[in-house]
PDB file of N, CA and C in Angstrom:
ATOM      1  N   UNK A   1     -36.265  66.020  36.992  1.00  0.00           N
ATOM      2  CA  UNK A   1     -36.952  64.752  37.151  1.00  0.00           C
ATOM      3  C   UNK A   1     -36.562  64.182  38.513  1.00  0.00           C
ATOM      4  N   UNK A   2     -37.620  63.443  39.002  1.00  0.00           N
ATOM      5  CA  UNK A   2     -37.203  63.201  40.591  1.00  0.00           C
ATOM      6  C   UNK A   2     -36.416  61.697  40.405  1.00  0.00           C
ATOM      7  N   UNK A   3     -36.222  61.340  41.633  1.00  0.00           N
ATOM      8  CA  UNK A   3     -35.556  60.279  41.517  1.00  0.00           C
ATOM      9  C   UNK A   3     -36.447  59.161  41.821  1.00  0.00           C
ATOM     10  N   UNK A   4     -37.772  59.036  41.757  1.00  0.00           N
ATOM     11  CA  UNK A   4     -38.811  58.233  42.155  1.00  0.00           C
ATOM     12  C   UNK A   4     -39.295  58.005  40.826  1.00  0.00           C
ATOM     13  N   UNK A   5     -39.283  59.008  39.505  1.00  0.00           N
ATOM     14  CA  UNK A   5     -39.690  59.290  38.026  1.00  0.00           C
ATOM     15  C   UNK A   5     -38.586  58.241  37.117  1.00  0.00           C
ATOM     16  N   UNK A   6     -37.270  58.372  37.756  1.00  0.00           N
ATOM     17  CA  UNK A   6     -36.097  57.877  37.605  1.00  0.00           C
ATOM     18  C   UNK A   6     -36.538  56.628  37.524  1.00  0.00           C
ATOM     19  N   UNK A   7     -36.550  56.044  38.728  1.00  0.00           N
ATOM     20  CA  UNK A   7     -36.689  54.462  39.202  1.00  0.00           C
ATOM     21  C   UNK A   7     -38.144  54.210  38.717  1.00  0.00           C
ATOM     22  N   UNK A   8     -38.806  54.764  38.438  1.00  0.00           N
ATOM     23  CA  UNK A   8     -40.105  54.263  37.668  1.00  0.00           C
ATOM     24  C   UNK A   8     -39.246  53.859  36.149  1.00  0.00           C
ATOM     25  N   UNK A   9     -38.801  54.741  35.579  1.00  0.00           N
ATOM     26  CA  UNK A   9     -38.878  54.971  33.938  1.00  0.00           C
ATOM     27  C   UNK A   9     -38.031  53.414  33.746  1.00  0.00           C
ATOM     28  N   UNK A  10     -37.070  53.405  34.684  1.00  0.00           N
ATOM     29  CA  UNK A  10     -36.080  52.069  34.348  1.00  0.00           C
ATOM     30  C   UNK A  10     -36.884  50.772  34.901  1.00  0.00           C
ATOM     31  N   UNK A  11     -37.758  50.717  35.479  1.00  0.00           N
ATOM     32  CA  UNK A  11     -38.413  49.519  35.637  1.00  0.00           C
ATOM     33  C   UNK A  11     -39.323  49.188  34.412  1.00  0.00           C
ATOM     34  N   UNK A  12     -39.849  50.260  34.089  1.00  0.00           N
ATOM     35  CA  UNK A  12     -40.953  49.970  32.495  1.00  0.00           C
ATOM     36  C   UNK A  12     -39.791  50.097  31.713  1.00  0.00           C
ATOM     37  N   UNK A  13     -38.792  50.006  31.310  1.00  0.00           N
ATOM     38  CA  UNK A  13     -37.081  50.017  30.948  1.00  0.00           C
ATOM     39  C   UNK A  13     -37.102  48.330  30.750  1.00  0.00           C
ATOM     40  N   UNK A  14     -36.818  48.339  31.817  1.00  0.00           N
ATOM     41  CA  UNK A  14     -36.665  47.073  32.425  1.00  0.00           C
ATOM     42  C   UNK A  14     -37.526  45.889  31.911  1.00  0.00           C
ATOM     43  N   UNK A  15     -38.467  46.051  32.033  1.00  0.00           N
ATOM     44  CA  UNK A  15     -39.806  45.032  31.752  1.00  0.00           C
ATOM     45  C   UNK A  15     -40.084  45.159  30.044  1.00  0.00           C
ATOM     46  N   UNK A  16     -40.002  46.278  29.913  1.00  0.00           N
ATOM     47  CA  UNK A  16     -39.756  46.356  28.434  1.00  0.00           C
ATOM     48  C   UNK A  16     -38.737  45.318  27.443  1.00  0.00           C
ATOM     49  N   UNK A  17     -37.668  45.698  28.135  1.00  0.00           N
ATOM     50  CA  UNK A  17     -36.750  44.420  27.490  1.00  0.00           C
ATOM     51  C   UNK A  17     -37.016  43.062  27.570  1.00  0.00           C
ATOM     52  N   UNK A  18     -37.583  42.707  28.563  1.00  0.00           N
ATOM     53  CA  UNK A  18     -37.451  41.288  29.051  1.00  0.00           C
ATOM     54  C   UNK A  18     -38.809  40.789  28.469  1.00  0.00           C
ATOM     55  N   UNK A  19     -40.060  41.852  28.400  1.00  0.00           N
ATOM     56  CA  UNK A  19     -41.095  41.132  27.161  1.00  0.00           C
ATOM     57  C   UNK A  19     -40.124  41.201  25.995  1.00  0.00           C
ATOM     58  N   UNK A  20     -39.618  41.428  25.866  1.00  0.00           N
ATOM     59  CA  UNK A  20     -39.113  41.357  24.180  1.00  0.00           C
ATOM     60  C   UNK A  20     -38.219  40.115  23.995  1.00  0.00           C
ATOM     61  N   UNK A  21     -37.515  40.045  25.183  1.00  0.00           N
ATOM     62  CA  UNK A  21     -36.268  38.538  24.784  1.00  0.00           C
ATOM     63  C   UNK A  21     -34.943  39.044  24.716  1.00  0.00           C
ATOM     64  N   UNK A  22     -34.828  40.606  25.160  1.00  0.00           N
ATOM     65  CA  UNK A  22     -33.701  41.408  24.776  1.00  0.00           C
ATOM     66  C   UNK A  22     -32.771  41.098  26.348  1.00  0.00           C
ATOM     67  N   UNK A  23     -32.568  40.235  27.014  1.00  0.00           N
ATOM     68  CA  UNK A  23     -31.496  39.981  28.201  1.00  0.00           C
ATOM     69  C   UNK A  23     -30.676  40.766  27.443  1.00  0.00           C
ATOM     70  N   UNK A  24     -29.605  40.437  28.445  1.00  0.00           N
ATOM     71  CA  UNK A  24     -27.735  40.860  27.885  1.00  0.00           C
ATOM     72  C   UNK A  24     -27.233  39.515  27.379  1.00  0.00           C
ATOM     73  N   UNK A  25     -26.524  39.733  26.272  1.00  0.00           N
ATOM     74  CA  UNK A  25     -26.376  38.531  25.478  1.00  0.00           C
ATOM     75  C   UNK A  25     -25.038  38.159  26.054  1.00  0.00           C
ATOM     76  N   UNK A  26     -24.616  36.480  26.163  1.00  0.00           N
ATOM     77  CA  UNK A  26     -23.382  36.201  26.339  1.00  0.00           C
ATOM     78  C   UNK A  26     -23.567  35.186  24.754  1.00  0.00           C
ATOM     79  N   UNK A  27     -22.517  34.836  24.572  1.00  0.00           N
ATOM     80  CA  UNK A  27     -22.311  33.849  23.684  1.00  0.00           C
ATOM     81  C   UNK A  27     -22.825  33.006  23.766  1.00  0.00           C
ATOM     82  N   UNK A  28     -23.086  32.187  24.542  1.00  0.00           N
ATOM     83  CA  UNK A  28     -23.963  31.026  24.689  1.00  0.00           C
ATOM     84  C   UNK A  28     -25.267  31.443  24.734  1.00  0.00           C
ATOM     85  N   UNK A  29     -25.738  32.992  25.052  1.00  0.00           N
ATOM     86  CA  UNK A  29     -27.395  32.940  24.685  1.00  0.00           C
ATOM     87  C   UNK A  29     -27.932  33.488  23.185  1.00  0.00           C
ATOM     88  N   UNK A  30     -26.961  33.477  22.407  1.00  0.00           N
ATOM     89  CA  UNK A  30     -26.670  34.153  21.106  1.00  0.00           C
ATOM     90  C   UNK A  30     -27.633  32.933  20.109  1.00  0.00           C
ATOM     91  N   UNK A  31     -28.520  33.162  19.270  1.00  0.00           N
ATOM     92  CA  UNK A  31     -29.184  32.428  18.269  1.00  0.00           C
ATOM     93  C   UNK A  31     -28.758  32.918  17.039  1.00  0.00           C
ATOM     94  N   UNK A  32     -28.333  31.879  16.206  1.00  0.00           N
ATOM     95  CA  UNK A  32     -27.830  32.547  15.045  1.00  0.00           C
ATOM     96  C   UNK A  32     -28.584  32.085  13.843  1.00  0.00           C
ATOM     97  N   UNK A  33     -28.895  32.580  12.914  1.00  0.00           N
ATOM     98  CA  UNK A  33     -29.932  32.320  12.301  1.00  0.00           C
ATOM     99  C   UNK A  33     -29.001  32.775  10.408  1.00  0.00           C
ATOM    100  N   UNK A  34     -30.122  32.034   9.264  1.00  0.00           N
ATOM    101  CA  UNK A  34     -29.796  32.397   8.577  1.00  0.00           C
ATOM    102  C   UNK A  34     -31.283  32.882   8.008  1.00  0.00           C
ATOM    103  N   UNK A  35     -32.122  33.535   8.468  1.00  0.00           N
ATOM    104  CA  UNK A  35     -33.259  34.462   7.934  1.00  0.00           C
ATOM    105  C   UNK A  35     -32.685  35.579   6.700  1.00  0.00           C
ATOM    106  N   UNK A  36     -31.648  36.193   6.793  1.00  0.00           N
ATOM    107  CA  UNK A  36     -31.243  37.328   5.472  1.00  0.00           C
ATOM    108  C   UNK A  36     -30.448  36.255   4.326  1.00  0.00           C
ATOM    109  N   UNK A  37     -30.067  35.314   4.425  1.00  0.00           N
ATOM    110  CA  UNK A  37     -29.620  34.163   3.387  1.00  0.00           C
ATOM    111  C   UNK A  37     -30.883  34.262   2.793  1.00  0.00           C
ATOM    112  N   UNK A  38     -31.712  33.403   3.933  1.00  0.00           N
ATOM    113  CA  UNK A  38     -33.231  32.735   2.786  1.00  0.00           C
ATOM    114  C   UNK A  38     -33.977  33.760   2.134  1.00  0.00           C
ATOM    115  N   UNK A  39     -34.330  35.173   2.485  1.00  0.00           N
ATOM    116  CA  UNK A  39     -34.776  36.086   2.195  1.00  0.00           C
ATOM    117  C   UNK A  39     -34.345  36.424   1.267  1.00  0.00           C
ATOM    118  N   UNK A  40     -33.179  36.612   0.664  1.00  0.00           N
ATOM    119  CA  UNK A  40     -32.257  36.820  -0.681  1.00  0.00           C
ATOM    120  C   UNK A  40     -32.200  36.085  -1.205  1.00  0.00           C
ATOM    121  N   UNK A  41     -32.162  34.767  -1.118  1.00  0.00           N
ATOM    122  CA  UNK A  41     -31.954  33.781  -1.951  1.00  0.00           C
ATOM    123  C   UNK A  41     -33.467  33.459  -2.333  1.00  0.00           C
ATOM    124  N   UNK A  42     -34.555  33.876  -1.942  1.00  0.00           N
ATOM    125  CA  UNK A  42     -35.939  33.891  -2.485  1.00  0.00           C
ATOM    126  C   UNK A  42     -37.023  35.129  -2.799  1.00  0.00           C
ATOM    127  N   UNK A  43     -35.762  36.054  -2.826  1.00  0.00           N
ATOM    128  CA  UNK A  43     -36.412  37.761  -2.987  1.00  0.00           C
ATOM    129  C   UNK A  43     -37.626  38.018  -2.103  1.00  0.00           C
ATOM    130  N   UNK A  44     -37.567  37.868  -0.962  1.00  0.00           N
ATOM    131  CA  UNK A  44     -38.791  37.876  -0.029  1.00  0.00           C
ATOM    132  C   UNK A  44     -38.115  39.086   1.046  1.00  0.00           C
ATOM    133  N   UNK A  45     -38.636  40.280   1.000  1.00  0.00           N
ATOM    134  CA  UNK A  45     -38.718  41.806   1.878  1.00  0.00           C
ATOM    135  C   UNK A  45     -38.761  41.073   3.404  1.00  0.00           C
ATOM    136  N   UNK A  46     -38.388  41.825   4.086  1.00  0.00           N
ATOM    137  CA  UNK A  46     -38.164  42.318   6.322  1.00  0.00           C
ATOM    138  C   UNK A  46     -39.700  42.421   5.586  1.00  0.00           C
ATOM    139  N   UNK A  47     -40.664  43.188   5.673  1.00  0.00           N
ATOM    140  CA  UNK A  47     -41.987  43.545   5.342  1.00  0.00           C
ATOM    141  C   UNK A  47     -42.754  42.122   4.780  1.00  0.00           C
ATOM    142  N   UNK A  48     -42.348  42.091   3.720  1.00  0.00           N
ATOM    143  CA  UNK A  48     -42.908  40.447   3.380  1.00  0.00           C
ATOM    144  C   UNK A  48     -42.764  39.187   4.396  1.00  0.00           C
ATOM    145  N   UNK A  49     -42.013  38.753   5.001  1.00  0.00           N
ATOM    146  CA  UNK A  49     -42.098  37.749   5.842  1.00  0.00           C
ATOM    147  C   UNK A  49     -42.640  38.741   6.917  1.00  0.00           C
ATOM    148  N   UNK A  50     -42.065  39.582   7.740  1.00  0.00           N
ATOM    149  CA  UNK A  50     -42.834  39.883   8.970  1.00  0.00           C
ATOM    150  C   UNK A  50     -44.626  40.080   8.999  1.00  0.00           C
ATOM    151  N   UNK A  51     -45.218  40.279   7.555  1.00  0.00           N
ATOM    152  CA  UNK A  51     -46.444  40.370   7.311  1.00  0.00           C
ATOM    153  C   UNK A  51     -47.077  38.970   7.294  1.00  0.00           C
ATOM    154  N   UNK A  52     -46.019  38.191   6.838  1.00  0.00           N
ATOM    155  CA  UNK A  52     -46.257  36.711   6.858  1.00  0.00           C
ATOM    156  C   UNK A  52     -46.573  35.976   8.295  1.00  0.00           C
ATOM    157  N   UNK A  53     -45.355  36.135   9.418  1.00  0.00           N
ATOM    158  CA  UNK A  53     -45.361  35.298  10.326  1.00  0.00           C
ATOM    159  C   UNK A  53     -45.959  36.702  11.659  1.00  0.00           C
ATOM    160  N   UNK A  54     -46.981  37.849  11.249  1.00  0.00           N
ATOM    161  CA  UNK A  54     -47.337  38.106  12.576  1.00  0.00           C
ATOM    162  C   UNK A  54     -46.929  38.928  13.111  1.00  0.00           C
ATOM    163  N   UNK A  55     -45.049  39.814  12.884  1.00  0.00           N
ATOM    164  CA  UNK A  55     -44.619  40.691  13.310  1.00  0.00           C
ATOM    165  C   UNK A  55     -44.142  41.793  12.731  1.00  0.00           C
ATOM    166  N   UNK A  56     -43.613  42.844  13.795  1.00  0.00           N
ATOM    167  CA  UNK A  56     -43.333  44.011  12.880  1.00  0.00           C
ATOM    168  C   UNK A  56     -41.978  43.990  11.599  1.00  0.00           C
ATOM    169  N   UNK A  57     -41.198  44.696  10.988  1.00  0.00           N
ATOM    170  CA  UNK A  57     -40.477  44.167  10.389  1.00  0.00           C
ATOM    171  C   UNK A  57     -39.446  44.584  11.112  1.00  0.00           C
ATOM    172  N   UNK A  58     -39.171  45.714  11.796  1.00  0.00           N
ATOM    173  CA  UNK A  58     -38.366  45.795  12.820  1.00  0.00           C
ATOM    174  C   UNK A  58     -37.586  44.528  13.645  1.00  0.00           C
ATOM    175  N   UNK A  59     -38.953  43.758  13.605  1.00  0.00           N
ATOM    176  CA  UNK A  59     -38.646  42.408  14.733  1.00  0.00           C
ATOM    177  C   UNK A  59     -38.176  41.737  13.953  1.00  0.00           C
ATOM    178  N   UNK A  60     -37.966  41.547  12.264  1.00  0.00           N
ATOM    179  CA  UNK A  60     -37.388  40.336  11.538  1.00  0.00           C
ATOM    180  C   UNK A  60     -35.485  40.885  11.495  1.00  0.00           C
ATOM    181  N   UNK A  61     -35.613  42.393  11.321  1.00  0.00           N
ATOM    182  CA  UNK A  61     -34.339  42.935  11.409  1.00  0.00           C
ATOM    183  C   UNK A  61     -33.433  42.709  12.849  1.00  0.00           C
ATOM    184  N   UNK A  62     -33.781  42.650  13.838  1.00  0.00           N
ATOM    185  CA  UNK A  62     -33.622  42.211  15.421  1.00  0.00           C
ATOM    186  C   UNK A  62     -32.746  41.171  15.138  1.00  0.00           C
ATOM    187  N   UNK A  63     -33.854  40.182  14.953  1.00  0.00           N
ATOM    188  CA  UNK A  63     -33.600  38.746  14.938  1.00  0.00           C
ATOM    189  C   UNK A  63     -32.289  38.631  13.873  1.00  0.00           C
ATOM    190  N   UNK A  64     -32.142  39.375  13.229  1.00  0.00           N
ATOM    191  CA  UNK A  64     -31.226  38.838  11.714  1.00  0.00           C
ATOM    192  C   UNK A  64     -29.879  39.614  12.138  1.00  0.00           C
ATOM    193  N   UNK A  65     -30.211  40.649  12.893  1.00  0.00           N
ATOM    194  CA  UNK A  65     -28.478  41.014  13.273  1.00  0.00           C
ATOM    195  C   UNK A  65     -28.008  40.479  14.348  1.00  0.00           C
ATOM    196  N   UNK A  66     -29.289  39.570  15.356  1.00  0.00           N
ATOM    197  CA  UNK A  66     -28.782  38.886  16.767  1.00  0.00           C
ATOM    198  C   UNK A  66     -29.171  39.592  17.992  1.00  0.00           C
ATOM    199  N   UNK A  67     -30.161  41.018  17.409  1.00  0.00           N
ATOM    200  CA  UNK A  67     -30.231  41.834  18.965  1.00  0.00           C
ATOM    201  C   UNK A  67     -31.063  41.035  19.411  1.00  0.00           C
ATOM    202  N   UNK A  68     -32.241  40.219  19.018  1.00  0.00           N
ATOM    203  CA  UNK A  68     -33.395  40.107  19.644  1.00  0.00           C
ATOM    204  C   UNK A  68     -33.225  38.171  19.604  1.00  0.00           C
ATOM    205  N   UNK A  69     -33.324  37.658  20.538  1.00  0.00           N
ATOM    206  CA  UNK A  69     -33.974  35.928  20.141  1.00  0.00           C
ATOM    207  C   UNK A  69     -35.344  35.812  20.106  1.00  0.00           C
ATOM    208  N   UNK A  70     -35.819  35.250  18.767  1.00  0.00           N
ATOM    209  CA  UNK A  70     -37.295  34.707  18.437  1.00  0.00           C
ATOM    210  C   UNK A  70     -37.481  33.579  19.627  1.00  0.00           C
ATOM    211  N   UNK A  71     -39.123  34.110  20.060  1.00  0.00           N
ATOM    212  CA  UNK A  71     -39.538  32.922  20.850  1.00  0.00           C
ATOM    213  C   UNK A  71     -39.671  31.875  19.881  1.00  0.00           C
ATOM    214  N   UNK A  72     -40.369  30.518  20.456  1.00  0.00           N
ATOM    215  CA  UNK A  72     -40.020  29.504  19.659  1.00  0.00           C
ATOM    216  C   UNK A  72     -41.118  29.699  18.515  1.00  0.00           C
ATOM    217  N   UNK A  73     -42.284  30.170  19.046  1.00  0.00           N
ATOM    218  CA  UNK A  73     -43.278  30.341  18.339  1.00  0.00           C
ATOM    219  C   UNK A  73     -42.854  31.270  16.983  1.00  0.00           C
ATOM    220  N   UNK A  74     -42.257  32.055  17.297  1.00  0.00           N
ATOM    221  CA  UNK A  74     -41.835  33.023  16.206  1.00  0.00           C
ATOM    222  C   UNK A  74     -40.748  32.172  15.329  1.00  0.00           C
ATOM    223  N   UNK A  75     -39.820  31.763  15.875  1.00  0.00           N
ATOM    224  CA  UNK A  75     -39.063  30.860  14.902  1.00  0.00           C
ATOM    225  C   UNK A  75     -39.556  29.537  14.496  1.00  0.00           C
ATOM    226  N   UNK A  76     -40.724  28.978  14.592  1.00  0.00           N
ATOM    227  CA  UNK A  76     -41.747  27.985  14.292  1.00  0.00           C
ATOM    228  C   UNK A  76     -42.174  28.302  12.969  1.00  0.00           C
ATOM    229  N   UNK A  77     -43.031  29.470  13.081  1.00  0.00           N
ATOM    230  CA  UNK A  77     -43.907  30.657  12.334  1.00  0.00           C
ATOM    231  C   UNK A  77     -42.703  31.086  10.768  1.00  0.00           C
ATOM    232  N   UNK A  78     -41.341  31.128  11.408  1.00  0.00           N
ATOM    233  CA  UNK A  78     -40.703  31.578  10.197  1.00  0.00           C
ATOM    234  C   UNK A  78     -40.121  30.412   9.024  1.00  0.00           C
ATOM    235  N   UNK A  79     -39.904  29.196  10.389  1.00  0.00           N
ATOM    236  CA  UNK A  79     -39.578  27.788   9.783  1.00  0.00           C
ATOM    237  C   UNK A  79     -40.716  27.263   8.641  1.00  0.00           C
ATOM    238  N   UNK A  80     -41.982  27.674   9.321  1.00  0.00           N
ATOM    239  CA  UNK A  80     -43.044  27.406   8.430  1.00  0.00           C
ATOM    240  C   UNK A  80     -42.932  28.333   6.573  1.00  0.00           C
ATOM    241  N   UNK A  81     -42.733  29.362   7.045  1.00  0.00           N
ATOM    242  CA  UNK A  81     -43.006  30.265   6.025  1.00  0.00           C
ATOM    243  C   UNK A  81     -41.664  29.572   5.010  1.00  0.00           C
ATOM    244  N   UNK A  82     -40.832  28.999   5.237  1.00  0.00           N
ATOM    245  CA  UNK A  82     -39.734  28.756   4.254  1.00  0.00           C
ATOM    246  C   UNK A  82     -39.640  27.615   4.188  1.00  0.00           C
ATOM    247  N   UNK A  83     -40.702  26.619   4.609  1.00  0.00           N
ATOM    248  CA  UNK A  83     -40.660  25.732   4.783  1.00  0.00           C
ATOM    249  C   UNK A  83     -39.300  24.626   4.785  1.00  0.00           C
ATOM    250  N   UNK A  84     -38.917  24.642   5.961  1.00  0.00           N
ATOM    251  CA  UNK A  84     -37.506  24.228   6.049  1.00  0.00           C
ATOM    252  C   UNK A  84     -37.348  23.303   7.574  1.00  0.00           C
ATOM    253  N   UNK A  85     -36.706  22.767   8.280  1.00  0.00           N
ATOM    254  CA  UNK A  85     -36.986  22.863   9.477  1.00  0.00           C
ATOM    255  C   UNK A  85     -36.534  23.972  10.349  1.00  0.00           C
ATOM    256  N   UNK A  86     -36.763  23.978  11.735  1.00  0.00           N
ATOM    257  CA  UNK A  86     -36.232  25.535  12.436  1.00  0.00           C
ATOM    258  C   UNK A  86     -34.956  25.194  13.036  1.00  0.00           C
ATOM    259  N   UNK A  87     -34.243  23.804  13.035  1.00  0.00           N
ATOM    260  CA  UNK A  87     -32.856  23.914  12.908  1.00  0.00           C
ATOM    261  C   UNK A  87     -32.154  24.139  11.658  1.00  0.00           C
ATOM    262  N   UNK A  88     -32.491  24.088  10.937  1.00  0.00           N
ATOM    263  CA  UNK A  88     -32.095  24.700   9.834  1.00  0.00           C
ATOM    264  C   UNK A  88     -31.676  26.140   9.253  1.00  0.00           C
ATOM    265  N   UNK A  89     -32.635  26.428  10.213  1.00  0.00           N
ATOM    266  CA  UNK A  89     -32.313  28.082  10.087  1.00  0.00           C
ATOM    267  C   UNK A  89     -31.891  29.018  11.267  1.00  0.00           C
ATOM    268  N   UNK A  90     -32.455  28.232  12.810  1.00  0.00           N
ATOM    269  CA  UNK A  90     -32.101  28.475  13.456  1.00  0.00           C
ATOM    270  C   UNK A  90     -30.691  27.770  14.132  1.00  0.00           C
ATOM    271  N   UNK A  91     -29.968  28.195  15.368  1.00  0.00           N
ATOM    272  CA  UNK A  91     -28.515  27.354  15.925  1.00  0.00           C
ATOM    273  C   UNK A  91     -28.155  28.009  17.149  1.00  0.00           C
ATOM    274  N   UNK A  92     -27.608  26.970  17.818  1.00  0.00           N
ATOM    275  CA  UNK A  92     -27.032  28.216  19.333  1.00  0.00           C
ATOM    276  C   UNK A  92     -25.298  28.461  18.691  1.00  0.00           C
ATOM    277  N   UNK A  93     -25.235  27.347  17.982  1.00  0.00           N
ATOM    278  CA  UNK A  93     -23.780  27.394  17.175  1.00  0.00           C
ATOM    279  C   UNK A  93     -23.228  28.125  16.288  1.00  0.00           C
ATOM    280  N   UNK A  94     -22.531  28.891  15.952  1.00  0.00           N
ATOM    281  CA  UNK A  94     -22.188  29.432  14.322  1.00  0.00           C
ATOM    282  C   UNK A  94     -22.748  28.666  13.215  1.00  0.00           C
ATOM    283  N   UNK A  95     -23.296  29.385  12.362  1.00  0.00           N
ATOM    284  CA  UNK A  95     -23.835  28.124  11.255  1.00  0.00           C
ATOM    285  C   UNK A  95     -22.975  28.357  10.189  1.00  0.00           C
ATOM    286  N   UNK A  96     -22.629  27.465   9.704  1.00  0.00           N
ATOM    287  CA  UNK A  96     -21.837  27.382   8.360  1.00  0.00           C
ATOM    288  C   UNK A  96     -22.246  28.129   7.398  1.00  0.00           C
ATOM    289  N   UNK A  97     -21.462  28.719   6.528  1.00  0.00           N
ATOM    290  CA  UNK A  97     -22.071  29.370   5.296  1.00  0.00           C
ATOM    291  C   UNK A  97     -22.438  28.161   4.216  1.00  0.00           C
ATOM    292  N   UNK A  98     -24.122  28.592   3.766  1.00  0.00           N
ATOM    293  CA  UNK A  98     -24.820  27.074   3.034  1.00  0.00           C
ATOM    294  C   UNK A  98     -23.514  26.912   1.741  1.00  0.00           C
ATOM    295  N   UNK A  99     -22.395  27.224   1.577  1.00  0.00           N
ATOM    296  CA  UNK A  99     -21.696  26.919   0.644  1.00  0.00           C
ATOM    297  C   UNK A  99     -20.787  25.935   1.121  1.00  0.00           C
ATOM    298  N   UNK A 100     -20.779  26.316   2.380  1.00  0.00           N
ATOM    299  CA  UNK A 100     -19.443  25.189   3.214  1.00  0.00           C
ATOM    300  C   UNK A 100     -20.019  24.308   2.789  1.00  0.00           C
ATOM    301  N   UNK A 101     -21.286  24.305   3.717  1.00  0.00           N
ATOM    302  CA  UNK A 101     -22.105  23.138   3.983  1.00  0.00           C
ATOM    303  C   UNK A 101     -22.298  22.462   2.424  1.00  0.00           C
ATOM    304  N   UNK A 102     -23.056  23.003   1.694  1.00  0.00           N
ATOM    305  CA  UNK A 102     -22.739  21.994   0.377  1.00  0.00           C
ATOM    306  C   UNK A 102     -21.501  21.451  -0.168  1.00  0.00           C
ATOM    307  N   UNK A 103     -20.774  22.502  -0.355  1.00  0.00           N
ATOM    308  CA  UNK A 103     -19.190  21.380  -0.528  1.00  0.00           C
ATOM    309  C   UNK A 103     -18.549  20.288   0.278  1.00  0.00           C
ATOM    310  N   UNK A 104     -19.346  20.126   1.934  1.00  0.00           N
ATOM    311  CA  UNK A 104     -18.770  19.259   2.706  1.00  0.00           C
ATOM    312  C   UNK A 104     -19.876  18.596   2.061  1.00  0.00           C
ATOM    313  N   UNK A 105     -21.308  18.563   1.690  1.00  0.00           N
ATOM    314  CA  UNK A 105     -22.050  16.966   1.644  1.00  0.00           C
ATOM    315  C   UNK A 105     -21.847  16.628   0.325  1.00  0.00           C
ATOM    316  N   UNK A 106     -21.262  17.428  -0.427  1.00  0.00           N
ATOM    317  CA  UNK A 106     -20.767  17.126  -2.364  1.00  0.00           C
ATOM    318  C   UNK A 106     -19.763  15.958  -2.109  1.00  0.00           C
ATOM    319  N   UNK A 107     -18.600  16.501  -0.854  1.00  0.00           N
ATOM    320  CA  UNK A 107     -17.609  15.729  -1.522  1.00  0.00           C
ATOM    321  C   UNK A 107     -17.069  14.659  -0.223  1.00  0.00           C
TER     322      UNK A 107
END
């Protein structure tokens, strides 16, 4: 392979990632989400919501281990489907496990 085939393949490489939202993650560009909570806690499939909000299910799995950040539209689209708000599910912060969180507003 030449080295002109090279520097082609990593630019469509390249551009590839960056349509997707896939930068290099630092901590602060990290979205943390609780999409596999709500999904279990309402027996709803990667296949079932991604059929829901538009994408592949690949892309709901992304989003749920942290490789990928949902544009807003996509985390709009999922806020809708669980009807919740999209801070709620979405955070640039660690989100509490919803158990913390209920025992801190119980008591």
């Amino acid at each position: 392979m030449s080295q002109d085939h090279v520097d082609y393949a990593k630019r469509c490489i390249n551009a590839m990632v960056h349509r997707m939202g896939r930068q290099p993650k630092t901590e602060a560009d990290t979205v943390h989400d609780r999409i596999a909570v709500l999904r279990a806690d309402r027996g709803v499939s990667r296949k079932e919501l991604a059929d829901a909000v538009g994408v592949h299910p690949q892309t709901i799995g992304y989003v749920e281990r942290g490789d990928y950040s949902p544009s807003l539209a996509l985390a709009l689209r999922i806020a809708r489907y669980f009807d919740l708000p999209v801070e709620a599910i979405f955070s640039l912060d660690p989100l509490p496990s919803l158990t913390q969180e209920l025992l801190r507003r119980t008591s």
